[in-house]
N, C-alpha and C. Protein backbone atom coordinates (compact mmCIF):
# COMPACT_ATOMS: atom_id res chain seq x y z
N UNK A 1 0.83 -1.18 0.00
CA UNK A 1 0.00 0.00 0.00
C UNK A 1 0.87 1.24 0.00
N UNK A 2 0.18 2.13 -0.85
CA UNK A 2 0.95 3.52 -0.74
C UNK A 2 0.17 4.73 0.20
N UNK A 3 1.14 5.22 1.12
CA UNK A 3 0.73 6.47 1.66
C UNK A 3 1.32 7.34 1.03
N UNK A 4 0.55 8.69 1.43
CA UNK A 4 1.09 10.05 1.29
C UNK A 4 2.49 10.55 1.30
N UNK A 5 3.01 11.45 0.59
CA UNK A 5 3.78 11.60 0.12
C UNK A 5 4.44 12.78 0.35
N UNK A 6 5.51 13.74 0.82
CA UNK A 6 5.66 14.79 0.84
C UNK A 6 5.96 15.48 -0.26
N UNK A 7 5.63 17.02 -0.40
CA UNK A 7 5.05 17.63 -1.88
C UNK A 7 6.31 17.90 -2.80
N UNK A 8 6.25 17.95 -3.71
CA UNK A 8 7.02 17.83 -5.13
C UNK A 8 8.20 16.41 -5.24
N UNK A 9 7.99 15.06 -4.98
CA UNK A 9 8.48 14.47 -5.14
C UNK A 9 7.79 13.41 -6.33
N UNK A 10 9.00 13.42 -6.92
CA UNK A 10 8.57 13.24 -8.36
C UNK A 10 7.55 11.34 -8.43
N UNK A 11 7.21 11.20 -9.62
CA UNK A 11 5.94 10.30 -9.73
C UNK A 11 7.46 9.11 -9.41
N UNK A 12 6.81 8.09 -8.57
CA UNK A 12 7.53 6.89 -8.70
C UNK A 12 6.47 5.28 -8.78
N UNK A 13 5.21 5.47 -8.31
CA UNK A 13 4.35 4.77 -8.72
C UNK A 13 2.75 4.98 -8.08
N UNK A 14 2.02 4.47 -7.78
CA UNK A 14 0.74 4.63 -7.74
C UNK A 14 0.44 5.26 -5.79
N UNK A 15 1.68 6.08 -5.63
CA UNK A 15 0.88 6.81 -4.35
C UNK A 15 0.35 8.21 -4.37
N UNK A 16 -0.01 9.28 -3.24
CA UNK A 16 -0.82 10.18 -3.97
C UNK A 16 0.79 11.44 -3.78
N UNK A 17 0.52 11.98 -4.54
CA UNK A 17 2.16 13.09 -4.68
C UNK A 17 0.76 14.56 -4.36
N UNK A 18 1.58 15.78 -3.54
CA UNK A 18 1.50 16.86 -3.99
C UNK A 18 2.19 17.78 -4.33
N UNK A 19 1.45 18.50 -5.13
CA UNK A 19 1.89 19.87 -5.54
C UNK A 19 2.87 20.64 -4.34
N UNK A 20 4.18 21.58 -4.84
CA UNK A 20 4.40 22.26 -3.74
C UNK A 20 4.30 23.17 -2.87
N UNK A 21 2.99 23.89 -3.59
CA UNK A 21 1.58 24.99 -2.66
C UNK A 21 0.72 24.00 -1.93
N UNK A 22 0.93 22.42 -1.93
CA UNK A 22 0.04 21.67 -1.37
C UNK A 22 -1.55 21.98 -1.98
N UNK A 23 -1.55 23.03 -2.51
CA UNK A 23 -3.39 23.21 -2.76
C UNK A 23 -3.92 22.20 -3.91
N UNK A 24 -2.83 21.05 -4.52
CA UNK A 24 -3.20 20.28 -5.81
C UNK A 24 -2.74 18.82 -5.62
N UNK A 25 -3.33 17.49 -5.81
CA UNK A 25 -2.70 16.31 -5.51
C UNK A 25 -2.70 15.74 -6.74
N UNK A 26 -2.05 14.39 -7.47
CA UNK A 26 -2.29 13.55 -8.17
C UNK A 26 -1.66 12.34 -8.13
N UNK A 27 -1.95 11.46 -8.73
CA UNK A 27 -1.26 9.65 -9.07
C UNK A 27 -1.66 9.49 -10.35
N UNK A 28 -0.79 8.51 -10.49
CA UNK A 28 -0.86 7.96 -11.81
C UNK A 28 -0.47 6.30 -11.79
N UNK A 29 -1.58 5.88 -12.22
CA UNK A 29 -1.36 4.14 -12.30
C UNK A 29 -0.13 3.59 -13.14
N UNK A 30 0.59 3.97 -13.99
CA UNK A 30 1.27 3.99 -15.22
C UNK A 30 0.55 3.01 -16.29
N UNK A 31 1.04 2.35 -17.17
CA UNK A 31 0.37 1.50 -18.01
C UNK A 31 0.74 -0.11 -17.56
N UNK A 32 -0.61 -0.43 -17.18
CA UNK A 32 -0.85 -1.61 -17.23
C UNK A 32 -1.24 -2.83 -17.88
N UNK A 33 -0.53 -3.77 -18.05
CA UNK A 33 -0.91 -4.87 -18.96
C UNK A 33 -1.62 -6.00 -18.57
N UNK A 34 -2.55 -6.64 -18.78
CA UNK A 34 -3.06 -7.53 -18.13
C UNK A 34 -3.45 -8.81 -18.80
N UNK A 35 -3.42 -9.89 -18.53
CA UNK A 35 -4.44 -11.02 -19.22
C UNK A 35 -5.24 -10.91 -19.04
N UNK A 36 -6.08 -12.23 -19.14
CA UNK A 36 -7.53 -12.36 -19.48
C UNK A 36 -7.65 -12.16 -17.79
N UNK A 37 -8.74 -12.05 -16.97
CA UNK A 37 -8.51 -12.24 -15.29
C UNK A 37 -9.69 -11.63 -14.99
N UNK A 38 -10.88 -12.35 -14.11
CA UNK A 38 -11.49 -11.82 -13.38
C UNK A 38 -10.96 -11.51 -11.98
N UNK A 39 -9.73 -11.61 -11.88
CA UNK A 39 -9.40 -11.38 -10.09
C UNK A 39 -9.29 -9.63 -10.62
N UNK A 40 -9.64 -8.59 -9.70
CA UNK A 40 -9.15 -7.27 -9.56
C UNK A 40 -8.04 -7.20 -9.89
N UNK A 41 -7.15 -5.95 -10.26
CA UNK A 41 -5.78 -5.51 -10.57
C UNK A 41 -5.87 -3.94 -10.24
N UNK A 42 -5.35 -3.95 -8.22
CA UNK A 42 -5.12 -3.41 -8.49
C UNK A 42 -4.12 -1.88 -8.90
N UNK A 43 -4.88 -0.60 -9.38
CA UNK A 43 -4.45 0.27 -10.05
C UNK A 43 -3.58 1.47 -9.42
N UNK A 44 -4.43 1.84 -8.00
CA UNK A 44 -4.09 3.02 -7.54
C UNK A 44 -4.00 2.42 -6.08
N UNK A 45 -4.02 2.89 -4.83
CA UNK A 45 -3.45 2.61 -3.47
C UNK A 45 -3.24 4.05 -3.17
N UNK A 46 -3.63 4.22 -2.06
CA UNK A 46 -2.92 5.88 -1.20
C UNK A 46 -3.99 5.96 -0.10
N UNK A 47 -2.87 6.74 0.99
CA UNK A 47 -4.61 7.50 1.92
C UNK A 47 -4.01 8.92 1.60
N UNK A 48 -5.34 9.77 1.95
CA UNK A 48 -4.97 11.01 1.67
C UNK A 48 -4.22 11.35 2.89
N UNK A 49 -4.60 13.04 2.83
CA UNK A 49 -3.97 14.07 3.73
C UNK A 49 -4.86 14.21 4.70
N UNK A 50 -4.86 15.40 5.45
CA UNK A 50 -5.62 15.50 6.86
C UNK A 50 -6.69 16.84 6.15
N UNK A 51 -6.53 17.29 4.86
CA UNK A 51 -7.34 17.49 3.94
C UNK A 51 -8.44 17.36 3.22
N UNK A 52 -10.00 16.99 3.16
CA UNK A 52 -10.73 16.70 2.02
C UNK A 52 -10.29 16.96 0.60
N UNK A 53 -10.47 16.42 -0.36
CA UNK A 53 -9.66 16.67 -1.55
C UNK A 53 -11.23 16.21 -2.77
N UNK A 54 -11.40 17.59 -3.73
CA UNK A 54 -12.37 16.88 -4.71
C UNK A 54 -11.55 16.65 -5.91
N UNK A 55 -11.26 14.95 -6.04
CA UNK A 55 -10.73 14.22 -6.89
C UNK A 55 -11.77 13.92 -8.39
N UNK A 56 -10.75 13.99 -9.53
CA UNK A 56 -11.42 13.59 -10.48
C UNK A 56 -10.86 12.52 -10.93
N UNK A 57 -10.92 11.14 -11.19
CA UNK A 57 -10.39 10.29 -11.78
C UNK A 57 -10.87 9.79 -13.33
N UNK A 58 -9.67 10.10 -13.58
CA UNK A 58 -10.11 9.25 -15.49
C UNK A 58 -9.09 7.50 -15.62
N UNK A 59 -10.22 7.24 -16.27
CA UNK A 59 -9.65 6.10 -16.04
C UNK A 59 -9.54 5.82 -18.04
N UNK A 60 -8.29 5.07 -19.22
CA UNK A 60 -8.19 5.25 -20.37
C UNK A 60 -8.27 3.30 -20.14
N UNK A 61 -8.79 3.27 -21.46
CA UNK A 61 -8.98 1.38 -22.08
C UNK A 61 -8.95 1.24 -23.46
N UNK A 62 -7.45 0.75 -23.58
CA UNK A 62 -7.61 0.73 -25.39
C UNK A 62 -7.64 -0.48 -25.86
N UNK A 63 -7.73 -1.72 -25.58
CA UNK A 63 -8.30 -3.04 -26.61
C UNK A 63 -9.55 -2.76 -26.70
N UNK A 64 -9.89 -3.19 -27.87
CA UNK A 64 -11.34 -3.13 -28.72
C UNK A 64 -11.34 -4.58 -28.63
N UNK A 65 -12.71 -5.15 -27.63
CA UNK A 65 -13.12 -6.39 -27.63
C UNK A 65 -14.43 -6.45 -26.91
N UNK A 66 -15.18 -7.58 -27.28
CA UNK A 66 -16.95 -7.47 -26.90
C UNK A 66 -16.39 -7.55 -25.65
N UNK A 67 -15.53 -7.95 -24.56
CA UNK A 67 -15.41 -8.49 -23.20
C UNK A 67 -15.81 -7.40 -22.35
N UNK A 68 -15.74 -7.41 -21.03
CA UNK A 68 -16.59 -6.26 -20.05
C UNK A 68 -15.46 -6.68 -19.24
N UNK A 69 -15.68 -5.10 -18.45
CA UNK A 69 -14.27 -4.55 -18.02
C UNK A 69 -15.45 -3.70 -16.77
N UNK A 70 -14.44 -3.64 -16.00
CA UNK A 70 -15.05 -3.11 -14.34
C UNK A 70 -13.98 -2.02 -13.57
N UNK A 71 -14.22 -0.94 -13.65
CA UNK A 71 -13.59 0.02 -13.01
C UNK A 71 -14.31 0.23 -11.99
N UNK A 72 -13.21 0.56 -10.15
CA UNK A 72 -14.06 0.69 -9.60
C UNK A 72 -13.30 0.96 -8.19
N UNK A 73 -13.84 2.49 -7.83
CA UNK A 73 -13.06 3.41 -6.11
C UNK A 73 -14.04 2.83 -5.44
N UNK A 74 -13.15 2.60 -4.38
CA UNK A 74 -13.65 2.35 -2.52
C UNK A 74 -12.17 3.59 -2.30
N UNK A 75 -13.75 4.00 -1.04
CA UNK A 75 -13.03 4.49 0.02
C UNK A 75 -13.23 3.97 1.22
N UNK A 76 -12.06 3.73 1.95
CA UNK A 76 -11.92 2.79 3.41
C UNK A 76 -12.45 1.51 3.05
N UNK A 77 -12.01 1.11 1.86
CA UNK A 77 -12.74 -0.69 1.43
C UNK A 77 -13.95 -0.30 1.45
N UNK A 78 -14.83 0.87 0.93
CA UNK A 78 -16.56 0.72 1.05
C UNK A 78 -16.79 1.08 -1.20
N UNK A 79 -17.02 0.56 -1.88
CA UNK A 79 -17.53 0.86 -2.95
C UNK A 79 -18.10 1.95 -3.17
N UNK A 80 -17.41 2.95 -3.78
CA UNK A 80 -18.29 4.15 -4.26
C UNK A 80 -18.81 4.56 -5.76
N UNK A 81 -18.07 4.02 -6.35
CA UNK A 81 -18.25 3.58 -7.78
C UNK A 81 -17.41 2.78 -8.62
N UNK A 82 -18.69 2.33 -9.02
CA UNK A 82 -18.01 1.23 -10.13
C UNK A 82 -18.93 1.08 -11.25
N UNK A 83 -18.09 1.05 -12.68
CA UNK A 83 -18.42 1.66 -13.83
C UNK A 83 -18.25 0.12 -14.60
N UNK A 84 -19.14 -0.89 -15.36
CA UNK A 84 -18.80 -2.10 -16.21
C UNK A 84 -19.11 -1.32 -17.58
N UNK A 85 -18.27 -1.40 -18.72
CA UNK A 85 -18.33 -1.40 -20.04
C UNK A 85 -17.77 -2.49 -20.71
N UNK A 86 -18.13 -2.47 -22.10
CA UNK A 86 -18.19 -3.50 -22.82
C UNK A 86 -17.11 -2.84 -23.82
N UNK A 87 -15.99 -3.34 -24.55
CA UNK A 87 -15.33 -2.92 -25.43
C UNK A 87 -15.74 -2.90 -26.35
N UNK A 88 -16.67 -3.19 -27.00
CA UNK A 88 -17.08 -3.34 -28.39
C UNK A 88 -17.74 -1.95 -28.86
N UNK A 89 -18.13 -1.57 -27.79
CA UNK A 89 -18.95 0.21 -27.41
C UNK A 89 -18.62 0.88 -28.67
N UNK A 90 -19.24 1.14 -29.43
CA UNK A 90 -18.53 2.59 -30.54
C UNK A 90 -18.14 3.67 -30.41
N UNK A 91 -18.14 3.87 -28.82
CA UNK A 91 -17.14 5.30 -28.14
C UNK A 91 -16.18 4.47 -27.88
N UNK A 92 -15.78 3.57 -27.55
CA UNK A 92 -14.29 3.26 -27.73
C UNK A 92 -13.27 3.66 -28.45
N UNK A 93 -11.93 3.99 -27.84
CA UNK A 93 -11.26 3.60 -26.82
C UNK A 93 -12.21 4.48 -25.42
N UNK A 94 -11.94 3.76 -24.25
CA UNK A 94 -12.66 4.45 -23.13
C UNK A 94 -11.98 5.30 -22.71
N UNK A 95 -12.45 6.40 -22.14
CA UNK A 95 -12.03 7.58 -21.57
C UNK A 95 -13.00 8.08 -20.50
N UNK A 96 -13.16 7.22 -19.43
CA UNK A 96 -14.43 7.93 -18.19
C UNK A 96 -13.49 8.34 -17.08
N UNK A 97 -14.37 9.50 -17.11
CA UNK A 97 -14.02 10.56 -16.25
C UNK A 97 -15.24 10.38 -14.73
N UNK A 98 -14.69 10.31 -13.70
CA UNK A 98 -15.72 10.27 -12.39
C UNK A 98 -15.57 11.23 -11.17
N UNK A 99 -16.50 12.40 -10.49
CA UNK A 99 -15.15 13.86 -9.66
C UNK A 99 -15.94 12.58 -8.47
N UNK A 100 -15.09 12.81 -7.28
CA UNK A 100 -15.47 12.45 -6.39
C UNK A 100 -14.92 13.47 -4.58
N UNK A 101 -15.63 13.72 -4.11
CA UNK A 101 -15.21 14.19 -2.75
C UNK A 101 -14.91 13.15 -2.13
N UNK A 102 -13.51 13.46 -1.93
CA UNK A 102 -12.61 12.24 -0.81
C UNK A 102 -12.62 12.94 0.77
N UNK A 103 -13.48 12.65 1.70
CA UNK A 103 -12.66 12.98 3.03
C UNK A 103 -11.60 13.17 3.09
N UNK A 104 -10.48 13.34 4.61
CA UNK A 104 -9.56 13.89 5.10
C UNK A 104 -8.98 11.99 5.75
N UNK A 105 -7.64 12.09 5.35
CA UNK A 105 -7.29 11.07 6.01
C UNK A 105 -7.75 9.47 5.91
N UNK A 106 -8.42 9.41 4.34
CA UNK A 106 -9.17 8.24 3.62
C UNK A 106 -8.26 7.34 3.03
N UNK A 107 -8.09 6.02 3.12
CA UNK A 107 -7.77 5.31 1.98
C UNK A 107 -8.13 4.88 0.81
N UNK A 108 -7.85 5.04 -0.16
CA UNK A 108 -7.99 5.49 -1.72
C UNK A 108 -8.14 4.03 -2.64
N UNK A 109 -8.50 3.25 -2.90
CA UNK A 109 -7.86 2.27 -3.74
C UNK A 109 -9.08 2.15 -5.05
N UNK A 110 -8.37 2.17 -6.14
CA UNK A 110 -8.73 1.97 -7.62
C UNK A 110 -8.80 0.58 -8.10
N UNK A 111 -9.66 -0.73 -8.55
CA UNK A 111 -9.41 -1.70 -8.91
C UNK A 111 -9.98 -1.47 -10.37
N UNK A 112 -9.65 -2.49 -11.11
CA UNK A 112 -10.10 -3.17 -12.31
C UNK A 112 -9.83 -4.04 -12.68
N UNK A 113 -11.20 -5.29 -13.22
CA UNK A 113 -11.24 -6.20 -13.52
C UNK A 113 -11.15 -5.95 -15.25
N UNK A 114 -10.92 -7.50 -15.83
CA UNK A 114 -10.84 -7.77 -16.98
C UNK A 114 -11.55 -9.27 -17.51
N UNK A 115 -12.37 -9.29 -17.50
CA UNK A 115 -13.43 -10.41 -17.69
C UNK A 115 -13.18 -10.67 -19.15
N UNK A 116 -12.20 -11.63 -19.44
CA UNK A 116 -12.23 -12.90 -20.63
C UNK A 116 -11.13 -12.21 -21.72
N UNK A 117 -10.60 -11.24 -21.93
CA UNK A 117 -9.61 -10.26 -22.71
C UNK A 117 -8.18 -9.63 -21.83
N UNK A 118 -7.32 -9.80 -22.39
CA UNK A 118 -5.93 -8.87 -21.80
C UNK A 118 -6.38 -7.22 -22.37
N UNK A 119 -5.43 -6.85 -22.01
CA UNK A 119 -5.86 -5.17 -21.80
C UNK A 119 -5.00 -4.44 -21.00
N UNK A 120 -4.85 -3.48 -21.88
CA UNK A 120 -3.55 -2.25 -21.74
C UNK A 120 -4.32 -0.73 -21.36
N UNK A 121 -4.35 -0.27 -19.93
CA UNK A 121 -5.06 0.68 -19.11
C UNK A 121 -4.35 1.32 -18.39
N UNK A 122 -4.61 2.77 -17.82
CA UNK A 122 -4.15 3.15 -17.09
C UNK A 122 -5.32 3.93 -16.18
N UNK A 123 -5.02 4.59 -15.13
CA UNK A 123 -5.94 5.83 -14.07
C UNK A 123 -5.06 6.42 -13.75
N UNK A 124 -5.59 8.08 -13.90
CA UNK A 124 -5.17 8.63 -13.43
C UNK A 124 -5.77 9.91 -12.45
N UNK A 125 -5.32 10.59 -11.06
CA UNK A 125 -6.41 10.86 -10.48
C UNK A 125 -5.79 12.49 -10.22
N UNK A 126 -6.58 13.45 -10.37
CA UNK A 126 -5.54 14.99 -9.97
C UNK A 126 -7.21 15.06 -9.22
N UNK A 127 -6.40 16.61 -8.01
CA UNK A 127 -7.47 16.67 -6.92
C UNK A 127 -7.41 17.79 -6.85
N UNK A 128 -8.16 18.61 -6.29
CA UNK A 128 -8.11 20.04 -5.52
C UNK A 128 -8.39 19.53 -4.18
N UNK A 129 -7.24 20.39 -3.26
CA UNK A 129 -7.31 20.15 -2.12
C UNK A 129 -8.19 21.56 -1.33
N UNK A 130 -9.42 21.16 -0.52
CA UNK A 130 -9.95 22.08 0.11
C UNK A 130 -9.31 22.06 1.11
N UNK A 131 -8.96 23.61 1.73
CA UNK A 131 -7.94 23.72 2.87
C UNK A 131 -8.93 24.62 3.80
């Protein structure tokens, strides 16, 4: 698991970094490859700051295949959303965008499944921190 991070230290993998006014956060999953796998993979990991933070996460999916795919934030292990699409979609490649208000001092975690297809994805999450 990744915690918090002190501010301007550069991206090294999926914990949350800030800005060095502190007033801005982000992560980045990098690119992930996956097989076929219904077990979760996952993406992101962090708790925040002692901060509320309104996070926007985009999450990108570029194989084109009929298979269904499951993006999906908990905060403190509780489900807050989770998004199933189908690759075959004619807005494909995916590009969903979700804002979410994170409490102060939350753990963060991003999963995604891959039901019957491999698949090359990433998330990425930038925040405004309310101070």
């Amino acid at each position: 698991m990744s915690t918090t991070t002190g501010r301007g230290i550069a991206v090294t993998g999926p914990t949350l970094i800030y800005t060095e006014d502190g007033k801005n956060s982000y992560a980045y999953s990098g690119a992930i490859v996956s097989t076929d796998s219904a077990t979760p993979i996952q993406m992101l990991k962090y708790i925040t700051g002692p901060d509320p933070q309104m996070s926007m996460f985009q999450f990108f999916d570029v194989l084109i295949t009929d298979k269904e795919r499951v993006f999906k934030v908990t905060l403190n292990g509780i489900a807050i959303i989770q998004n199933n699409y189908d690759g075959s979609d004619p807005s494909f490649p995916y590009n969903g965008k979700f804002h979410v208000l994170v409490p102060p001092t939350t753990e963060v975690e991003v999963l995604a499944n891959i039901n019957g297809a491999a698949a090359n994805m990433f998330v990425t999450m930038k925040a405004k921190v309310l101070q």
